[in-house]
Structure formats: C-alpha cells, structure tokens
C-alpha atoms as a PDB file:
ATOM      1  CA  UNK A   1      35.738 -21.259  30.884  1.00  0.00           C
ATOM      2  CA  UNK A   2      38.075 -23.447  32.442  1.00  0.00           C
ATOM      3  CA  UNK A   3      41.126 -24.124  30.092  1.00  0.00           C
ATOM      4  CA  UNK A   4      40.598 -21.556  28.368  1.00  0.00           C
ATOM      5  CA  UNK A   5      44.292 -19.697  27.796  1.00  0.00           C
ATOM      6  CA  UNK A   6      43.905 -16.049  27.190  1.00  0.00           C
ATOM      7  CA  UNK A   7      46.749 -13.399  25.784  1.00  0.00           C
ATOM      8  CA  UNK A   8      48.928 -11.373  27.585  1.00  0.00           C
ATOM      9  CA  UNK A   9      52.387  -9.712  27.266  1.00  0.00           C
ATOM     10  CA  UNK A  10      54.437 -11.418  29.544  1.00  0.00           C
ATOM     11  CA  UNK A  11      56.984 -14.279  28.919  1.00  0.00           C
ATOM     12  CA  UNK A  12      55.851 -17.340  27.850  1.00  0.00           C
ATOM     13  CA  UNK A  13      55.928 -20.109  30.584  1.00  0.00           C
ATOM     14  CA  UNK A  14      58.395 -22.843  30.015  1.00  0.00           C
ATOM     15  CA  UNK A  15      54.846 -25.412  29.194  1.00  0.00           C
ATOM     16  CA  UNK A  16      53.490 -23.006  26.781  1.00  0.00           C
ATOM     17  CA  UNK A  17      57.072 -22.843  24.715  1.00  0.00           C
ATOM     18  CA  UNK A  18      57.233 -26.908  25.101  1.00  0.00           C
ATOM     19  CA  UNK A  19      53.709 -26.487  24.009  1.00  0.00           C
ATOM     20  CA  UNK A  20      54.186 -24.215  21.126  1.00  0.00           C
ATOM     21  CA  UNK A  21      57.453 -25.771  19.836  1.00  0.00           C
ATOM     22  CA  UNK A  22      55.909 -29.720  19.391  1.00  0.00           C
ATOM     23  CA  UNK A  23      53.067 -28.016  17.941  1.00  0.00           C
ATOM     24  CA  UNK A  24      55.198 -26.141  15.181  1.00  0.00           C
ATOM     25  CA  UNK A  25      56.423 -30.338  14.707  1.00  0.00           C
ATOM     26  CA  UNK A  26      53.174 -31.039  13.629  1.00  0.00           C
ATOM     27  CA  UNK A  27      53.044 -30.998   9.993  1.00  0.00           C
ATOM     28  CA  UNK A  28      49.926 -29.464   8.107  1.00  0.00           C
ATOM     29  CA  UNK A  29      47.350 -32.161   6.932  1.00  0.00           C
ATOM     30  CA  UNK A  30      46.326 -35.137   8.810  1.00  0.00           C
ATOM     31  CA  UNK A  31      48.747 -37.130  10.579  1.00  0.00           C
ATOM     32  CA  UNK A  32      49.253 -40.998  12.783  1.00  0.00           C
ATOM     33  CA  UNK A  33      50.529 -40.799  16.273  1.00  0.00           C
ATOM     34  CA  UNK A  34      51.081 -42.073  19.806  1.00  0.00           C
ATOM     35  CA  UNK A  35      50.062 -40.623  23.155  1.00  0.00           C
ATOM     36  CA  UNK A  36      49.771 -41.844  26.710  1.00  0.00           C
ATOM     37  CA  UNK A  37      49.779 -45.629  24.649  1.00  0.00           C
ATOM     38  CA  UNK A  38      46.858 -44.824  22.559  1.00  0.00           C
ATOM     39  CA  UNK A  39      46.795 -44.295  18.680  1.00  0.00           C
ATOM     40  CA  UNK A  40      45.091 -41.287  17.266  1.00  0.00           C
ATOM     41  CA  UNK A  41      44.694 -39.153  14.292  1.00  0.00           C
ATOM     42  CA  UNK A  42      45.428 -35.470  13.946  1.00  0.00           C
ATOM     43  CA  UNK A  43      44.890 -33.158  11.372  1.00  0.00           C
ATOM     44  CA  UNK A  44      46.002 -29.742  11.419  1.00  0.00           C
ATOM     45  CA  UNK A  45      45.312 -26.533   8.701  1.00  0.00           C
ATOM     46  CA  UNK A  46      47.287 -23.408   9.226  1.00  0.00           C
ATOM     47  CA  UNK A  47      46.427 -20.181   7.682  1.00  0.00           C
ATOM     48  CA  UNK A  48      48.620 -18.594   5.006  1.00  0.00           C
ATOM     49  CA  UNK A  49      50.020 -15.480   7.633  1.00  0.00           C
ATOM     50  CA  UNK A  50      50.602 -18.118  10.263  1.00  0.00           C
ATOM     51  CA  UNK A  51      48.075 -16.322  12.613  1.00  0.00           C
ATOM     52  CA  UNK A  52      45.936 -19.081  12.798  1.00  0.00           C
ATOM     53  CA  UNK A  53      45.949 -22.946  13.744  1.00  0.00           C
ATOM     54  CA  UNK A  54      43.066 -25.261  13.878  1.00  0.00           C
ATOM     55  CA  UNK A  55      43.697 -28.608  14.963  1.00  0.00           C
ATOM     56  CA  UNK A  56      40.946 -31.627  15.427  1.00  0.00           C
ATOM     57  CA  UNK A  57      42.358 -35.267  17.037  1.00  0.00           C
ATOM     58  CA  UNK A  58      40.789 -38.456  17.674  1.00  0.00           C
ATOM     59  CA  UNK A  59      41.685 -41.399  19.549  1.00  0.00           C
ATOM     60  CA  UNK A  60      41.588 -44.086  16.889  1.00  0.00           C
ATOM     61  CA  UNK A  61      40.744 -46.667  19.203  1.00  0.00           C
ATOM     62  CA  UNK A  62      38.018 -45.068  21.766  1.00  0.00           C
ATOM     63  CA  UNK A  63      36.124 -41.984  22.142  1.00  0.00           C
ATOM     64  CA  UNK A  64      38.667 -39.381  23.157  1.00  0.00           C
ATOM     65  CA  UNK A  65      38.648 -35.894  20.789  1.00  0.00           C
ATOM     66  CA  UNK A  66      40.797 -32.956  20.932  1.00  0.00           C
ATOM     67  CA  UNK A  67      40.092 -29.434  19.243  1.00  0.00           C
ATOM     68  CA  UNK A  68      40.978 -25.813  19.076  1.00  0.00           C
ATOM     69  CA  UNK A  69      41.605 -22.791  17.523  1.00  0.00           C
ATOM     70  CA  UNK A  70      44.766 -20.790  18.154  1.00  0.00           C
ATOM     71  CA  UNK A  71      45.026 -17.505  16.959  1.00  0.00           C
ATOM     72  CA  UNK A  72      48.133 -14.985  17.169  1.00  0.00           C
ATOM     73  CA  UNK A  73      46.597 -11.384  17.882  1.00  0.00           C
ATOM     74  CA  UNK A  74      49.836  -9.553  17.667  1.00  0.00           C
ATOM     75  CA  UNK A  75      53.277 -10.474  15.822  1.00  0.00           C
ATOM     76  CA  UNK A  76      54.496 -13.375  13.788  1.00  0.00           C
ATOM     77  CA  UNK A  77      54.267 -16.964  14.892  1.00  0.00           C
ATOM     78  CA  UNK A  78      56.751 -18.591  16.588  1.00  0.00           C
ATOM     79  CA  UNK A  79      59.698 -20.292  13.675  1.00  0.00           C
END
C-alpha cells in the first residue's frame, strides 16, 4: 500500500526523527492547530506502555482527514 511505512533496524531517517519528535509535542486528547493555512482538529490517545499511538485529524474548515495507528514492535518509545 502506498505510504505505508514498515519496520526495520536501521537508523531512523532525519524525516522520520522530525516526524517522531513533533509528534511526541502533541499532547494526548484533542487539540486546535494550524497547517499549510488551514485550521484543524487533532486528537490523539496513547496507550499506557507507550507502544501505541492513534491519532484522527480534521480540517475544520473543508473535507481533509488524517488517521493512523503507530505501533512500536520492539523497545521503548522515543522520550
């Protein structure tokens, strides 16, 4: 599936660490933002061992949605 990022065991690209620390930023429960000069709403749940995110957005103003499910298969989450 395209977009679709799988594991592996090498180091983490410099856009999946940019990725991974403004995603730690995001606190848990549903939040207001910006992006590309649109407003949308976020809400993220993380699971107690930190081995799993879910986050859902929506552009508040048009039809745009993001989703996924992360989940860590092997150590703790990034601090």
């Amino acid at each position: 599936m395209p977009g679709t990022m799988t594991a592996c065991r090498e180091t983490p690209s410099p856009l999946l660490a940019t990725f991974e620390d403004a995603l730690a930023k995001l606190p848990d429960g549903y939040v207001d933002g910006h992006f590309d000069q649109r407003s949308w709403g976020v809400t993220v749940k993380r699971s107690q061992d930190g081995k799993r995110i879910w986050l859902y957005g929506e552009e508040l103003s048009g039809t745009d949605i993001v989703s996924f499910n992360l989940y860590r298969l092997a150590g703790p989450g990034r601090s």
